[in-house]
ModelCIF file with pLDDT and N, C-alpha, C, O atoms, coordinates in Angstrom:
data_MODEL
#
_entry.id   MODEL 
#
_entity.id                         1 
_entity.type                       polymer 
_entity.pdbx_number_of_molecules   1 
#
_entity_poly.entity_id                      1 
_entity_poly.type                           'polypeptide(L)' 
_entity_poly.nstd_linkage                   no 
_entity_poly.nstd_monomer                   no 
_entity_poly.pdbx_seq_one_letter_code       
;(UNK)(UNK)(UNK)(UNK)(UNK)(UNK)(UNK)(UNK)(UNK)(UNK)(UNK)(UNK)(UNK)(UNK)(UNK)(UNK)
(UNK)(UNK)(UNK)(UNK)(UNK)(UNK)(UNK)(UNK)(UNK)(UNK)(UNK)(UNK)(UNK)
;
_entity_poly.pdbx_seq_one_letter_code_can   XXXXXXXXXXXXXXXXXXXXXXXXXXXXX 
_entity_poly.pdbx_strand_id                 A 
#
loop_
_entity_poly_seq.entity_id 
_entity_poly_seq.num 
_entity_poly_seq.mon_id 
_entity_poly_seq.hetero 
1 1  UNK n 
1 2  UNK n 
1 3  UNK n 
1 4  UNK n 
1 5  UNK n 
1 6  UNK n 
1 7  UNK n 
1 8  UNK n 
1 9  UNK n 
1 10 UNK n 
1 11 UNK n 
1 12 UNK n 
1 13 UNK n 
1 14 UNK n 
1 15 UNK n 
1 16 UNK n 
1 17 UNK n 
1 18 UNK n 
1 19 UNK n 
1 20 UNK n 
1 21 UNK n 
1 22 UNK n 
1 23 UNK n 
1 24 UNK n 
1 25 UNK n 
1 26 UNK n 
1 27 UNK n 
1 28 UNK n 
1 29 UNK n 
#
_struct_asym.id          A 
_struct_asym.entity_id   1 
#
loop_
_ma_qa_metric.id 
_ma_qa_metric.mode 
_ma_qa_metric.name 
_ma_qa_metric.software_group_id 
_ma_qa_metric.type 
1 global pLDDT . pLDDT 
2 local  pLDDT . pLDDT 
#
_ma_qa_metric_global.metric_id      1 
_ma_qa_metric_global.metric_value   90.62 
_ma_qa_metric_global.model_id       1 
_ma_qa_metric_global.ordinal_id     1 
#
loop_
_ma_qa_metric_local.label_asym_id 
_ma_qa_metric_local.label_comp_id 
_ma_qa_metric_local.label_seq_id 
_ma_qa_metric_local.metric_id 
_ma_qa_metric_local.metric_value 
_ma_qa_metric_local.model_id 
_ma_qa_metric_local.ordinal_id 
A UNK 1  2 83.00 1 1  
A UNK 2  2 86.00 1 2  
A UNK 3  2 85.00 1 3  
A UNK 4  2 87.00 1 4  
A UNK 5  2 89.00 1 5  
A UNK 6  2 90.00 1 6  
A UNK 7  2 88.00 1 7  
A UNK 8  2 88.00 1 8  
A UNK 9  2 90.00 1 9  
A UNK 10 2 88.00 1 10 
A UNK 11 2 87.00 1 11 
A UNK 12 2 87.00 1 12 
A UNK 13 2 92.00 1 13 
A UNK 14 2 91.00 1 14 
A UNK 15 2 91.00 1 15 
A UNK 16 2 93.00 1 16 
A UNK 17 2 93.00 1 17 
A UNK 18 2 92.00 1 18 
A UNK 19 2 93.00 1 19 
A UNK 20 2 94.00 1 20 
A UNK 21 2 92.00 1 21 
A UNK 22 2 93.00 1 22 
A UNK 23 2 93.00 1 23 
A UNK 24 2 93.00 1 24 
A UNK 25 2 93.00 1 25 
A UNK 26 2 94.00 1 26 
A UNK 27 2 94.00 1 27 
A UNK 28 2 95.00 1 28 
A UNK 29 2 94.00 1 29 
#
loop_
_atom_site.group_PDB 
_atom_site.id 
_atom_site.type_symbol 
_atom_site.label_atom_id 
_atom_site.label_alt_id 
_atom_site.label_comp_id 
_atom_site.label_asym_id 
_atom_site.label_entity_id 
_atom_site.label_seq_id 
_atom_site.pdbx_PDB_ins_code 
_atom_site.Cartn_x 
_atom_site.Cartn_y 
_atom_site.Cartn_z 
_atom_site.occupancy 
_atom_site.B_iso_or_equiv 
_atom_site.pdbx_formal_charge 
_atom_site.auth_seq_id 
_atom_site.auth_comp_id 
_atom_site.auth_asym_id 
_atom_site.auth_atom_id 
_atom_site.pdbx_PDB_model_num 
ATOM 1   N N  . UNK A 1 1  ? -77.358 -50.774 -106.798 1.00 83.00 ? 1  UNK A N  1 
ATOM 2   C CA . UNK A 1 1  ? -77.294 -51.808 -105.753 1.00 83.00 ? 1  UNK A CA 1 
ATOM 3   C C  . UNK A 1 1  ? -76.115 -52.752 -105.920 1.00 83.00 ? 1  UNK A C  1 
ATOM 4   O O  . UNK A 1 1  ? -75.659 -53.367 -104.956 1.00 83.00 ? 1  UNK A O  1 
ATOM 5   N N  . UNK A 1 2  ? -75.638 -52.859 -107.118 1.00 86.00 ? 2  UNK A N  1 
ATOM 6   C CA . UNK A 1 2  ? -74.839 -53.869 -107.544 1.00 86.00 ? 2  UNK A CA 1 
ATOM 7   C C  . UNK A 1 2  ? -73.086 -53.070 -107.049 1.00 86.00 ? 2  UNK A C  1 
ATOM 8   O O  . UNK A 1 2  ? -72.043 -53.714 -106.939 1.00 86.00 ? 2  UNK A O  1 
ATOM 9   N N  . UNK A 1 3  ? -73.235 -51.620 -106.840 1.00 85.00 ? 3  UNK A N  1 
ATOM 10  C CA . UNK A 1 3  ? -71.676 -51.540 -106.691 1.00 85.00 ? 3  UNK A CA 1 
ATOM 11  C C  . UNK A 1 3  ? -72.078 -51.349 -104.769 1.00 85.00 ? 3  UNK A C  1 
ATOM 12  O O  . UNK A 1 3  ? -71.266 -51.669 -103.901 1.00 85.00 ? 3  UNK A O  1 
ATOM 13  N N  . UNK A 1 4  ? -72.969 -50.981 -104.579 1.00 87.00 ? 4  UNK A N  1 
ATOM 14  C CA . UNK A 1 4  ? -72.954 -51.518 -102.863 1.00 87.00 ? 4  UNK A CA 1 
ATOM 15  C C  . UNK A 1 4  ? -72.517 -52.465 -102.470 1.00 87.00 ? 4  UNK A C  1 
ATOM 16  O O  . UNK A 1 4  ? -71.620 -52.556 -101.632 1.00 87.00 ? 4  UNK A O  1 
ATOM 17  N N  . UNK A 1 5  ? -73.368 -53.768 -103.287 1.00 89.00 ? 5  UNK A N  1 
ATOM 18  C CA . UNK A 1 5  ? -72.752 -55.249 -102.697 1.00 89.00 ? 5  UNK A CA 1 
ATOM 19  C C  . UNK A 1 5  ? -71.411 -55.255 -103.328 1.00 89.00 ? 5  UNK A C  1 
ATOM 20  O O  . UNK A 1 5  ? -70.872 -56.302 -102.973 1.00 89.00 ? 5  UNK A O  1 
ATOM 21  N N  . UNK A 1 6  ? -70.782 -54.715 -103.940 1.00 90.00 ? 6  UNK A N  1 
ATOM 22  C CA . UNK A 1 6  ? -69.270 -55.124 -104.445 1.00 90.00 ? 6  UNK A CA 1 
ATOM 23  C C  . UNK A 1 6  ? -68.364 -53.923 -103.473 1.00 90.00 ? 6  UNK A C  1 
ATOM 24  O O  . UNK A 1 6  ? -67.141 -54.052 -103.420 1.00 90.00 ? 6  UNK A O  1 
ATOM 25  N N  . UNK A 1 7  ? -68.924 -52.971 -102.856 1.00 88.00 ? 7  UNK A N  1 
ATOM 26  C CA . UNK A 1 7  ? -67.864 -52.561 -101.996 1.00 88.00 ? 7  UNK A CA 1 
ATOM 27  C C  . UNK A 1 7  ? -67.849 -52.867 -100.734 1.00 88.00 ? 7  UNK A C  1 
ATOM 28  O O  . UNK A 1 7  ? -66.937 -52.673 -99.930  1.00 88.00 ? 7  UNK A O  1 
ATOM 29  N N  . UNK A 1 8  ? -69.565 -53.677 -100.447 1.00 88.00 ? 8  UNK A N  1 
ATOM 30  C CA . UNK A 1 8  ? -69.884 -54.124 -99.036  1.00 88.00 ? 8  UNK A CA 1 
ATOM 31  C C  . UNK A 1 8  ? -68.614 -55.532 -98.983  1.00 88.00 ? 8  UNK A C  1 
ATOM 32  O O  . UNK A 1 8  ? -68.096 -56.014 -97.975  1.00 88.00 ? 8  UNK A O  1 
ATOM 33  N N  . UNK A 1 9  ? -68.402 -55.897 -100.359 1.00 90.00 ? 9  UNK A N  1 
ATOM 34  C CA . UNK A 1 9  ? -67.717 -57.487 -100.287 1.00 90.00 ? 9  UNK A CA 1 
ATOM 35  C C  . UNK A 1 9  ? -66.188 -57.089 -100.109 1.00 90.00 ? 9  UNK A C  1 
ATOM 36  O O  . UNK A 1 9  ? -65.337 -57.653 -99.421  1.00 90.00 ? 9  UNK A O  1 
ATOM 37  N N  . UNK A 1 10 ? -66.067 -55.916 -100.950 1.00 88.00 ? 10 UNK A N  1 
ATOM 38  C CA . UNK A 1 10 ? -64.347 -55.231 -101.206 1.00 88.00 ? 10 UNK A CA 1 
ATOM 39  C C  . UNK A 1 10 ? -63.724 -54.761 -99.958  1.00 88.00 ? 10 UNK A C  1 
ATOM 40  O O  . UNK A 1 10 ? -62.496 -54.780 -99.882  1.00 88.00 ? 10 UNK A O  1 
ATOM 41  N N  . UNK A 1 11 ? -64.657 -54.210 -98.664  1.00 87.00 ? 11 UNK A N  1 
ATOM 42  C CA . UNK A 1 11 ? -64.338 -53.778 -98.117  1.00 87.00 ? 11 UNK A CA 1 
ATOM 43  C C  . UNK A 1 11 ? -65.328 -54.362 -96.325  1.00 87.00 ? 11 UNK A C  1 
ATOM 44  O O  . UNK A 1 11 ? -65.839 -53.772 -95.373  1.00 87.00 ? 11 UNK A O  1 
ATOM 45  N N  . UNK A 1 12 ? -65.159 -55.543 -96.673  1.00 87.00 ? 12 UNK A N  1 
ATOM 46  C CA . UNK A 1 12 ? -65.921 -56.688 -95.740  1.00 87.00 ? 12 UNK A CA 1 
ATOM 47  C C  . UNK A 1 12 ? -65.587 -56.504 -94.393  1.00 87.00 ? 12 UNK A C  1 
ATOM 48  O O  . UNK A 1 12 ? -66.363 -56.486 -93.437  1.00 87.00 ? 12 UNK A O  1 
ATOM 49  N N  . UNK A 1 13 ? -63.833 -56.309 -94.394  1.00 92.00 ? 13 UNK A N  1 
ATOM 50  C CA . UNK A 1 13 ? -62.753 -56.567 -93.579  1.00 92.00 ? 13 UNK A CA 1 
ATOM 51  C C  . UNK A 1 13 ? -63.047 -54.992 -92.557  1.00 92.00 ? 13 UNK A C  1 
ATOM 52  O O  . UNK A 1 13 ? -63.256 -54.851 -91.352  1.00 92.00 ? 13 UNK A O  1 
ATOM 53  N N  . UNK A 1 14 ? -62.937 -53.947 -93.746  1.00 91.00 ? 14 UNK A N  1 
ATOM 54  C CA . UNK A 1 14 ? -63.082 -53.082 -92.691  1.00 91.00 ? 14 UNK A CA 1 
ATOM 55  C C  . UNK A 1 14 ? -64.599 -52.556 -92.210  1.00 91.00 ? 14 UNK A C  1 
ATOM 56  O O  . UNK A 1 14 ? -64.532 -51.790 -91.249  1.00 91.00 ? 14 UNK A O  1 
ATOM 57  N N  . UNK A 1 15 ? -65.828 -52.798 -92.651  1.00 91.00 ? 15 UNK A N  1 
ATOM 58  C CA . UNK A 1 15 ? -66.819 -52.735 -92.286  1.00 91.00 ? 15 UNK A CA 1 
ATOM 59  C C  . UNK A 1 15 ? -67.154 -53.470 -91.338  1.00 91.00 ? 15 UNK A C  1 
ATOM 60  O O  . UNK A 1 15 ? -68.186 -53.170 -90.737  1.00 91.00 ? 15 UNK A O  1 
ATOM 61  N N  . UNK A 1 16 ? -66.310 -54.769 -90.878  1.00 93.00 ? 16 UNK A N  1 
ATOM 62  C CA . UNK A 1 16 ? -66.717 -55.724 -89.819  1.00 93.00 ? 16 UNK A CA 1 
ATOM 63  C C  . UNK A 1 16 ? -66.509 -55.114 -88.641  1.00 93.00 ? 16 UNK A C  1 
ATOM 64  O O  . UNK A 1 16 ? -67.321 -54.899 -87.741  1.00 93.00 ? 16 UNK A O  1 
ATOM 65  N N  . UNK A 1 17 ? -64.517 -54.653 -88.756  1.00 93.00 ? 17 UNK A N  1 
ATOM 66  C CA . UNK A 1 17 ? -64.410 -54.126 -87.716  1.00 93.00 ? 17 UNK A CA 1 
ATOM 67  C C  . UNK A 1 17 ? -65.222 -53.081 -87.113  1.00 93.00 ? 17 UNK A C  1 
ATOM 68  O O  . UNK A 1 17 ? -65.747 -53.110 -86.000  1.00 93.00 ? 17 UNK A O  1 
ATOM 69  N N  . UNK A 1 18 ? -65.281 -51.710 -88.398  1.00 92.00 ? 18 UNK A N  1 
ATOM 70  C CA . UNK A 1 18 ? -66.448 -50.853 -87.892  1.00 92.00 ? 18 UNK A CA 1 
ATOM 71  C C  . UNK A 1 18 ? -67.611 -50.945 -87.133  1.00 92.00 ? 18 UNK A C  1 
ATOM 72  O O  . UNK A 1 18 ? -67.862 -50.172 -86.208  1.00 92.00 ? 18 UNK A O  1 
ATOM 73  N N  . UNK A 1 19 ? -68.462 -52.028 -87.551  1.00 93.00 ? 19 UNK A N  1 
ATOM 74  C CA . UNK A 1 19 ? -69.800 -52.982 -87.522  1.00 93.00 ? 19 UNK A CA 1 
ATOM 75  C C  . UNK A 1 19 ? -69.349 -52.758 -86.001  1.00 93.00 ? 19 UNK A C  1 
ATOM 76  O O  . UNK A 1 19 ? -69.679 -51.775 -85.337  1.00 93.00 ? 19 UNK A O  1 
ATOM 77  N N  . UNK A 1 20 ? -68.586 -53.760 -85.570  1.00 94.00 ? 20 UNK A N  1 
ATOM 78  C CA . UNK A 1 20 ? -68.180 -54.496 -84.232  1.00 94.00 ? 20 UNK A CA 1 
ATOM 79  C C  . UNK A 1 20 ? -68.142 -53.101 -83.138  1.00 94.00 ? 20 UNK A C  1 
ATOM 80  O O  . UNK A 1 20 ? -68.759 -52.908 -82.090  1.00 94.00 ? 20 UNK A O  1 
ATOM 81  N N  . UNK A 1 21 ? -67.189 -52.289 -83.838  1.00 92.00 ? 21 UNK A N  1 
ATOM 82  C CA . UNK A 1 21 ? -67.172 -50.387 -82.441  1.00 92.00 ? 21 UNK A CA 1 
ATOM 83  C C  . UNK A 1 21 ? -68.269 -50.283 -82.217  1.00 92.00 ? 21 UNK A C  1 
ATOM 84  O O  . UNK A 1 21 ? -68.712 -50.668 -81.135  1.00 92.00 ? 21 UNK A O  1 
ATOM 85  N N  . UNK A 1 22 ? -69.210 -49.621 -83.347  1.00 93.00 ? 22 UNK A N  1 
ATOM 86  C CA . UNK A 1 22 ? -70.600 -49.158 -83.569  1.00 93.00 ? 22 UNK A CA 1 
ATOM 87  C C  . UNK A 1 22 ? -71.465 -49.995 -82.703  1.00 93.00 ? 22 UNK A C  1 
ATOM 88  O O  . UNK A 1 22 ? -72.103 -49.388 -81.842  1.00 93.00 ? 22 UNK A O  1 
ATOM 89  N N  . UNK A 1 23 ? -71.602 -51.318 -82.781  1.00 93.00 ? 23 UNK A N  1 
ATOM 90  C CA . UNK A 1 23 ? -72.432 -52.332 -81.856  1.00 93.00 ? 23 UNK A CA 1 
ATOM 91  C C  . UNK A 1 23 ? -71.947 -52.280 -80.767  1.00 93.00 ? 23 UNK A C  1 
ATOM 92  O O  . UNK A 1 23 ? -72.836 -52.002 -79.962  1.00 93.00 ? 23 UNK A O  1 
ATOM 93  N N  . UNK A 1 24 ? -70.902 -52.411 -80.247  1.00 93.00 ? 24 UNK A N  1 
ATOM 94  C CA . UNK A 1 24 ? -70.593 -52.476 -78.877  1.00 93.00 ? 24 UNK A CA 1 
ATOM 95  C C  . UNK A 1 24 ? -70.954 -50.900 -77.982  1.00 93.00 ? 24 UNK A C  1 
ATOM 96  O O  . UNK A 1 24 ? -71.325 -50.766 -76.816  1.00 93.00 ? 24 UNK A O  1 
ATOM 97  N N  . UNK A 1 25 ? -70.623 -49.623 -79.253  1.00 93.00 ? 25 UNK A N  1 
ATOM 98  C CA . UNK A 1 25 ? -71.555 -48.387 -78.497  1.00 93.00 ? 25 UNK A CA 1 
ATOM 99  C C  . UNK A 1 25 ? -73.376 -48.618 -78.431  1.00 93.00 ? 25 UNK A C  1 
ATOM 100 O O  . UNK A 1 25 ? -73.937 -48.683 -77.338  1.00 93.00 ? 25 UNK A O  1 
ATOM 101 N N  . UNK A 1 26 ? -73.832 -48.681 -79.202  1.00 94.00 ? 26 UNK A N  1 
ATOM 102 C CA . UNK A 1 26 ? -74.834 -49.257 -79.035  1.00 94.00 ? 26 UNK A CA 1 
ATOM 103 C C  . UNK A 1 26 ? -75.455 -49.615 -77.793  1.00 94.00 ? 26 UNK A C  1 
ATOM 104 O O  . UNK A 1 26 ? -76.141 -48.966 -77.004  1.00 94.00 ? 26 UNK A O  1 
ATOM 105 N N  . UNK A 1 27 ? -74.969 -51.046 -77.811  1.00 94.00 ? 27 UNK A N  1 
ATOM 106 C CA . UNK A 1 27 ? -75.740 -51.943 -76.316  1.00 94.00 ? 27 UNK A CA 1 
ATOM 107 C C  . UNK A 1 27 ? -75.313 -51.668 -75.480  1.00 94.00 ? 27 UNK A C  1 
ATOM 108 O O  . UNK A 1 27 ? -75.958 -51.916 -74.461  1.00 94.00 ? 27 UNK A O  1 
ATOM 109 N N  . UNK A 1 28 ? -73.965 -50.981 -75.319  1.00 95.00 ? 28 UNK A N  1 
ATOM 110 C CA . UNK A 1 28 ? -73.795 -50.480 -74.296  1.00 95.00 ? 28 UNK A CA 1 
ATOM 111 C C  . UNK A 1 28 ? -74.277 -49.092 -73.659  1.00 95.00 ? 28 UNK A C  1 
ATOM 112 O O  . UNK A 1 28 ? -74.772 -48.995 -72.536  1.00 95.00 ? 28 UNK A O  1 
ATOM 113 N N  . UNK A 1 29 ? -74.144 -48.452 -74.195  1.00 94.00 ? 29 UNK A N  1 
ATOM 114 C CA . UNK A 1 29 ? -75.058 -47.257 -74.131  1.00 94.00 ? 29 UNK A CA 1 
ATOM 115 C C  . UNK A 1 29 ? -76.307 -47.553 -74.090  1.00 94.00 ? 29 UNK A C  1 
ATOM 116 O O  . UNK A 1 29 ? -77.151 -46.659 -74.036  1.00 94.00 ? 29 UNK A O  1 
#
């Protein structure tokens, strides 16, 4: 669990953006 939260933190920047595509297919769909 401990290297999840350290790559969830390492790699914040590009998971947000990801986060953000993924959600917008989502609700929109």
């Amino acid at each position: 669990p401990s290297a999840i939260v350290r790559a969830a933190v390492d790699d914040r920047a590009l998971l947000a953006d990801a986060s953000l595509v993924t959600a917008t297919e989502v609700v929109l769909g």
